[in-house]
N, C-alpha and C. Protein backbone atom coordinates (compact mmCIF):
# COMPACT_ATOMS: atom_id res chain seq x y z
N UNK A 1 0.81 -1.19 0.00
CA UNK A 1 0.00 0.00 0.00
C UNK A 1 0.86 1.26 0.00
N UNK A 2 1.85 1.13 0.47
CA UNK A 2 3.07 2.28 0.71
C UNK A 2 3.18 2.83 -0.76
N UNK A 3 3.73 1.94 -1.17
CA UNK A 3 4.39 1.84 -2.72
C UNK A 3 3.44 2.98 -3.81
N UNK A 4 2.12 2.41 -3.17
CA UNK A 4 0.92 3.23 -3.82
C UNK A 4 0.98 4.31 -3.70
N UNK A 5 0.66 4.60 -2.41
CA UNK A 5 0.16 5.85 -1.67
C UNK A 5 0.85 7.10 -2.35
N UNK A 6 2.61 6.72 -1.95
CA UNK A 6 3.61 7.66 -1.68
C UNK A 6 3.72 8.28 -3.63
N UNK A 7 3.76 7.68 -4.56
CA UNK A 7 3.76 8.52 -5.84
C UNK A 7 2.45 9.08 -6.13
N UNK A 8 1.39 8.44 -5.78
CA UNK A 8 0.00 9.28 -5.83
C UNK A 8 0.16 10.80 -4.85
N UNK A 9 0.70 10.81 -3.52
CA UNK A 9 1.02 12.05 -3.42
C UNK A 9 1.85 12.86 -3.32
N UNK A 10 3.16 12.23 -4.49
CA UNK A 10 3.86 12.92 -4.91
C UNK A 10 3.31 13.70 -6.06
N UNK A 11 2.79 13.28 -7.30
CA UNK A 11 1.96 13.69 -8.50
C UNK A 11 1.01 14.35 -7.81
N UNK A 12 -0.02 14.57 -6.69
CA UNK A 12 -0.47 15.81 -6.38
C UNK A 12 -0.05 16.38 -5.99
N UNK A 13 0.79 16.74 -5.35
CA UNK A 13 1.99 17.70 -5.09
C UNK A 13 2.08 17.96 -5.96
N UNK A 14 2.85 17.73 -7.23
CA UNK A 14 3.47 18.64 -8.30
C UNK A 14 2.15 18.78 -9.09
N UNK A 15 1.16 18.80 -9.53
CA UNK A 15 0.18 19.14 -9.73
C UNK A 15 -0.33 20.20 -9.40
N UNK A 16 -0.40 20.50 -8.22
CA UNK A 16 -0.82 21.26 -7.59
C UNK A 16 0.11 22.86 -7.25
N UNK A 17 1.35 22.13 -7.52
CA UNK A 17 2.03 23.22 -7.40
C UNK A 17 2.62 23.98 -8.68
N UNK A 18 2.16 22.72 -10.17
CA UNK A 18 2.54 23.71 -11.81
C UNK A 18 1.23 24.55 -11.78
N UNK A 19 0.02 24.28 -11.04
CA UNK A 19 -1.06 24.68 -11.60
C UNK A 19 -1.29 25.98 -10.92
N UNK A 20 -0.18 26.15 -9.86
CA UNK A 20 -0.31 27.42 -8.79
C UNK A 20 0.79 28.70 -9.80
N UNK A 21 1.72 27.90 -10.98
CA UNK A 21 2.44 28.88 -11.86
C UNK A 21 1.60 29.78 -12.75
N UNK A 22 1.79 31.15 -12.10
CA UNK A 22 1.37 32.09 -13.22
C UNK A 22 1.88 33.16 -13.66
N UNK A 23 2.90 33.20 -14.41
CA UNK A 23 4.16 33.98 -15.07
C UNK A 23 3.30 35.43 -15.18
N UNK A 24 2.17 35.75 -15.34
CA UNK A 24 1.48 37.12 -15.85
C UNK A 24 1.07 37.66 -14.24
N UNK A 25 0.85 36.71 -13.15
CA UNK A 25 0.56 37.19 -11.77
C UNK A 25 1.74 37.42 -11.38
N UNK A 26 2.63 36.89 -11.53
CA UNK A 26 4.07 36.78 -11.46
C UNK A 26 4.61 38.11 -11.40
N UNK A 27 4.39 38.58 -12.80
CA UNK A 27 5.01 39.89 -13.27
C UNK A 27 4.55 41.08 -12.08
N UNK A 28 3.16 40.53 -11.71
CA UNK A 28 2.47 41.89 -11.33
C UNK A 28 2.93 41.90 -9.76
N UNK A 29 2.69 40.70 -9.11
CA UNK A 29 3.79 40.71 -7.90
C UNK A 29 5.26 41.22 -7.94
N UNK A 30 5.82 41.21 -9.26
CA UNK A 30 7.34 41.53 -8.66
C UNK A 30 7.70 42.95 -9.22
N UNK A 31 6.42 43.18 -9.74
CA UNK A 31 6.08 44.81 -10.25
C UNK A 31 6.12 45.84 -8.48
N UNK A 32 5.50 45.32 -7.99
CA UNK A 32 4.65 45.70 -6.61
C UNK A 32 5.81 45.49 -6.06
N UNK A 33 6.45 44.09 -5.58
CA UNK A 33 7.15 43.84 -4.54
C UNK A 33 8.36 43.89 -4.90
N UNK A 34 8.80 43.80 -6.03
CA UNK A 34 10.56 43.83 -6.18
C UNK A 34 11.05 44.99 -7.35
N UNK A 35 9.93 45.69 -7.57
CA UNK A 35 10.38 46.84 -8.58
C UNK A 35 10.87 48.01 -8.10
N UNK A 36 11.08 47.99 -7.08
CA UNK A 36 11.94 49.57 -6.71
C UNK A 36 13.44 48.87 -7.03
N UNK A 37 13.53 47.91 -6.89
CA UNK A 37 15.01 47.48 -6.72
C UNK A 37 15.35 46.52 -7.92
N UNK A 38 14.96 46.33 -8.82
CA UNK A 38 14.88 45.49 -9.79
C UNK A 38 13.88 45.92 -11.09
N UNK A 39 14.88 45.44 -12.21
CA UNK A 39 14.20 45.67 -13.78
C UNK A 39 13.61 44.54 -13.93
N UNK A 40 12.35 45.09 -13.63
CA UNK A 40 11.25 43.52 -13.71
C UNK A 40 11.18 43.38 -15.05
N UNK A 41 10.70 44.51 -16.00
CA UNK A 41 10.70 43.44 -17.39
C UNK A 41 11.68 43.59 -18.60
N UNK A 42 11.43 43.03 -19.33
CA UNK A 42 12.67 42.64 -20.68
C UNK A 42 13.33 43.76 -21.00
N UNK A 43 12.30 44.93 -21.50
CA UNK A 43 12.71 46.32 -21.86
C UNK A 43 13.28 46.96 -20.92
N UNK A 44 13.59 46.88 -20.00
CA UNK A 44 14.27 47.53 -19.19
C UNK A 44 15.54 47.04 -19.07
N UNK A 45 16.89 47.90 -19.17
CA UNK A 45 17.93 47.87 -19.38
C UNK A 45 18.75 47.56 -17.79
N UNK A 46 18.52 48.10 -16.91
CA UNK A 46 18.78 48.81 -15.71
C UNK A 46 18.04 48.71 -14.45
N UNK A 47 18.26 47.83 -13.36
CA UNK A 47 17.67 48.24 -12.78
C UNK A 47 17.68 49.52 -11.57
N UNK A 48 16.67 50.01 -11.05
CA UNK A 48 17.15 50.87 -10.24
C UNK A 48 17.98 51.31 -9.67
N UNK A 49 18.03 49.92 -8.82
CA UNK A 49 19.48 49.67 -7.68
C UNK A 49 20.11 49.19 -8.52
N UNK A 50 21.58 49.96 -8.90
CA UNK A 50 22.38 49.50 -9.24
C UNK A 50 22.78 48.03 -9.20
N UNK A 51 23.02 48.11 -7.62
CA UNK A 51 23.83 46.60 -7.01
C UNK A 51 22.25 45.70 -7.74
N UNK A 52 21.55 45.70 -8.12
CA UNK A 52 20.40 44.66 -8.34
C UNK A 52 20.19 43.96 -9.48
N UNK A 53 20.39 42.61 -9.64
CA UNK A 53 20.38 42.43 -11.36
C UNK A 53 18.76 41.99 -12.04
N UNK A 54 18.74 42.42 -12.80
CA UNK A 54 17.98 42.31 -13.79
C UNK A 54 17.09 41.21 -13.24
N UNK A 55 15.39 40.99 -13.45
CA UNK A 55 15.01 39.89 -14.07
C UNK A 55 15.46 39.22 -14.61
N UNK A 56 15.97 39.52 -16.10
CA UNK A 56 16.48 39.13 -17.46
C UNK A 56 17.81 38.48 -17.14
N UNK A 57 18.81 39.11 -15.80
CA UNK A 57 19.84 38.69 -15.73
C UNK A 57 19.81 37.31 -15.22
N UNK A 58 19.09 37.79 -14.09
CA UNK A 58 18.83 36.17 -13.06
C UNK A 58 18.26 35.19 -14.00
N UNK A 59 17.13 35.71 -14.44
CA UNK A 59 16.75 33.97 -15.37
C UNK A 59 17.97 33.45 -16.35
N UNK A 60 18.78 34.25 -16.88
CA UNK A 60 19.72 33.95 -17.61
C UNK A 60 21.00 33.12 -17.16
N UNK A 61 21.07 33.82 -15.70
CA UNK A 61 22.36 33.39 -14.77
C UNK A 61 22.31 31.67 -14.93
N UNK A 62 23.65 31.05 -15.21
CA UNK A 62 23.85 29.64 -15.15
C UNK A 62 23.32 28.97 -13.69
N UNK A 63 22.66 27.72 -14.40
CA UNK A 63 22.58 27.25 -12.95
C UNK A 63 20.87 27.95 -12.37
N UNK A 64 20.40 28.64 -13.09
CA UNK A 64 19.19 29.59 -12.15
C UNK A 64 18.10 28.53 -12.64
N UNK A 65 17.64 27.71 -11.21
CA UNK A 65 16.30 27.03 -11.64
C UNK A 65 15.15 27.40 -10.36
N UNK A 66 14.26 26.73 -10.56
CA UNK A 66 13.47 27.07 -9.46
C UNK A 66 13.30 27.01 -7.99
N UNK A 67 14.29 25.91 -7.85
CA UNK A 67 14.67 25.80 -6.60
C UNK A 67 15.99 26.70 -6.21
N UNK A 68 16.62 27.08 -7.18
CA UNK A 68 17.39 28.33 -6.65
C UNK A 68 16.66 29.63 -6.35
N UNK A 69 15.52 29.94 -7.07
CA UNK A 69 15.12 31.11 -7.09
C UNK A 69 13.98 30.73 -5.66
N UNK A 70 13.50 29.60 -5.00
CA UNK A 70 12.89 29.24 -4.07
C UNK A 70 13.75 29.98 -2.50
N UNK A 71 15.18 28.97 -2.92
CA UNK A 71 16.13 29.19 -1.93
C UNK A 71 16.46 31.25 -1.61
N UNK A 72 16.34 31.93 -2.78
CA UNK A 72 16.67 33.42 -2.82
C UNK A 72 15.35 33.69 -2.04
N UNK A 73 14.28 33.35 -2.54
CA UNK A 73 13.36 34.13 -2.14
C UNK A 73 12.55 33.71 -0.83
N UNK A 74 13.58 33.15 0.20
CA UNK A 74 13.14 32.46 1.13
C UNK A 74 14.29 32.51 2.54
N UNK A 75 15.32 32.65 1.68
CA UNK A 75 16.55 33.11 2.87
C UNK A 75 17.00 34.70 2.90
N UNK A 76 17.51 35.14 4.10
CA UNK A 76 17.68 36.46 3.86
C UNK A 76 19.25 35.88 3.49
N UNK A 77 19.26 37.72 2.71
CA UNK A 77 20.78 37.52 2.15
C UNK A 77 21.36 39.04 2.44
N UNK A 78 22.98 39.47 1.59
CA UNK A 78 22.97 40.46 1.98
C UNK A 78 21.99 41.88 1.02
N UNK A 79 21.80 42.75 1.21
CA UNK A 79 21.14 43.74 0.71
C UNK A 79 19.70 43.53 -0.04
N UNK A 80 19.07 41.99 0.44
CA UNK A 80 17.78 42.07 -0.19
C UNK A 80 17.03 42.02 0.92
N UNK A 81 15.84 42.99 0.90
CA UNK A 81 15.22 42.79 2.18
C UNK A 81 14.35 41.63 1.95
N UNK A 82 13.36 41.03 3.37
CA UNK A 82 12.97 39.67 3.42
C UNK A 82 11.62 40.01 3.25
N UNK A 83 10.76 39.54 2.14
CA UNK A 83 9.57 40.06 2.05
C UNK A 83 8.68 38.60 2.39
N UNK A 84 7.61 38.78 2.46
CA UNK A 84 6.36 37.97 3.16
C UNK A 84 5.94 37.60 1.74
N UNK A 85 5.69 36.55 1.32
CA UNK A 85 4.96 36.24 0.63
C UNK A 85 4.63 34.43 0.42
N UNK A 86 2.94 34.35 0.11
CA UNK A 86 2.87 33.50 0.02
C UNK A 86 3.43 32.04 -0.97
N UNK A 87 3.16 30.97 -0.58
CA UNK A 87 4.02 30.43 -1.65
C UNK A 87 3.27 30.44 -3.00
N UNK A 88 2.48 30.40 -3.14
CA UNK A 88 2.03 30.71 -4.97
C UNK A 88 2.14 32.11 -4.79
N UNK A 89 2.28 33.50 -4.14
CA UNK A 89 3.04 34.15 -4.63
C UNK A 89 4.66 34.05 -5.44
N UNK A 90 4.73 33.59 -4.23
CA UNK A 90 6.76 33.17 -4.58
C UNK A 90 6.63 32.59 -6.03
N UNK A 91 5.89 31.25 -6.21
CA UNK A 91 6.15 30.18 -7.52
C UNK A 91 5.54 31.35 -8.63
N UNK A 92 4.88 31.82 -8.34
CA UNK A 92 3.97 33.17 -9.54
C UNK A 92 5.05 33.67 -9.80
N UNK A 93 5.89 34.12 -8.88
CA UNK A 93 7.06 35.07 -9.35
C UNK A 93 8.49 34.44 -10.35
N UNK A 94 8.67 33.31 -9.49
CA UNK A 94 9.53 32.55 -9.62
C UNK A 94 9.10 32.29 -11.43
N UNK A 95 7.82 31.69 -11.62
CA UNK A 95 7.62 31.55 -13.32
C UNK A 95 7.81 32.48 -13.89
N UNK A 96 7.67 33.79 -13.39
CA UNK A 96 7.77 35.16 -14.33
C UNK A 96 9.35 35.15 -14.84
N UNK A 97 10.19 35.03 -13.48
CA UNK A 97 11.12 35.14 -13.89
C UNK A 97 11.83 33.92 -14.78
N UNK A 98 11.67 33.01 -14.76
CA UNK A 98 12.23 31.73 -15.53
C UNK A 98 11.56 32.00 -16.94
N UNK A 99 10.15 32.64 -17.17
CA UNK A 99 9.91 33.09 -18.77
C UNK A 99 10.70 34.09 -19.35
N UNK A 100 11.53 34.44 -18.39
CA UNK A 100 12.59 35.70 -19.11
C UNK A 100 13.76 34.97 -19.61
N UNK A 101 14.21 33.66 -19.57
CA UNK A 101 15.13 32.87 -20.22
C UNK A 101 15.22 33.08 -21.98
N UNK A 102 16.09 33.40 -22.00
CA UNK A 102 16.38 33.31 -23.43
C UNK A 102 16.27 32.30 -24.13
N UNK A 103 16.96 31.40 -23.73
CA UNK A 103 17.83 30.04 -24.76
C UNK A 103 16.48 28.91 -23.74
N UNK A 104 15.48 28.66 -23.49
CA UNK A 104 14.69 28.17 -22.53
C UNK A 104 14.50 26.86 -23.19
């Protein structure tokens, strides 16, 4: 019965959590919550804060998957402040930024 159980709620788990991705809610959260300090979208060259890279940069950065961008947006670090958000906020965001991949 184990054997059963345990991939049936693994597959709702991840179910549940592609279906919580929404790259367009995404945008609008990190419009709100990370745009003073960050070039949330493509056209933007620059972000504010200098020290801050890009949307465009991070999805690009080697190595940037979702569980990295989980781990950022969940530990404090230096110079990013620690914002509250729920987790389908976070994954909303997290897709926005992974649709900014170039080579995807």
């Amino acid at each position: 019965m184990k054997r059963v159980v345990f991939p049936v709620l693994l597959f709702a788990s991840a179910a549940a959590t592609a279906q919580a991705q929404d790259p367009q809610e995404g945008a609008k959260w990190a419009t709100n919550v990370c745009g003073e300090c960050h070039a949330i979208a493509r056209s933007q060259p620059r972000s504010p804060n200098g020290r801050a890279p890009t949307f465009v940069e991070l999805a690009n950065t080697p190595g940037m998957t979702t569980a990295a961008l989980t781990v950022a947006l969940t530990t404090p670090h230096a110079g990013m402040p620690m914002f509250v958000l729920t987790s389908e906020q976070r994954q909303d965001i997290i897709a926005y930024i992974l649709s900014l991949k170039v080579n995807r």
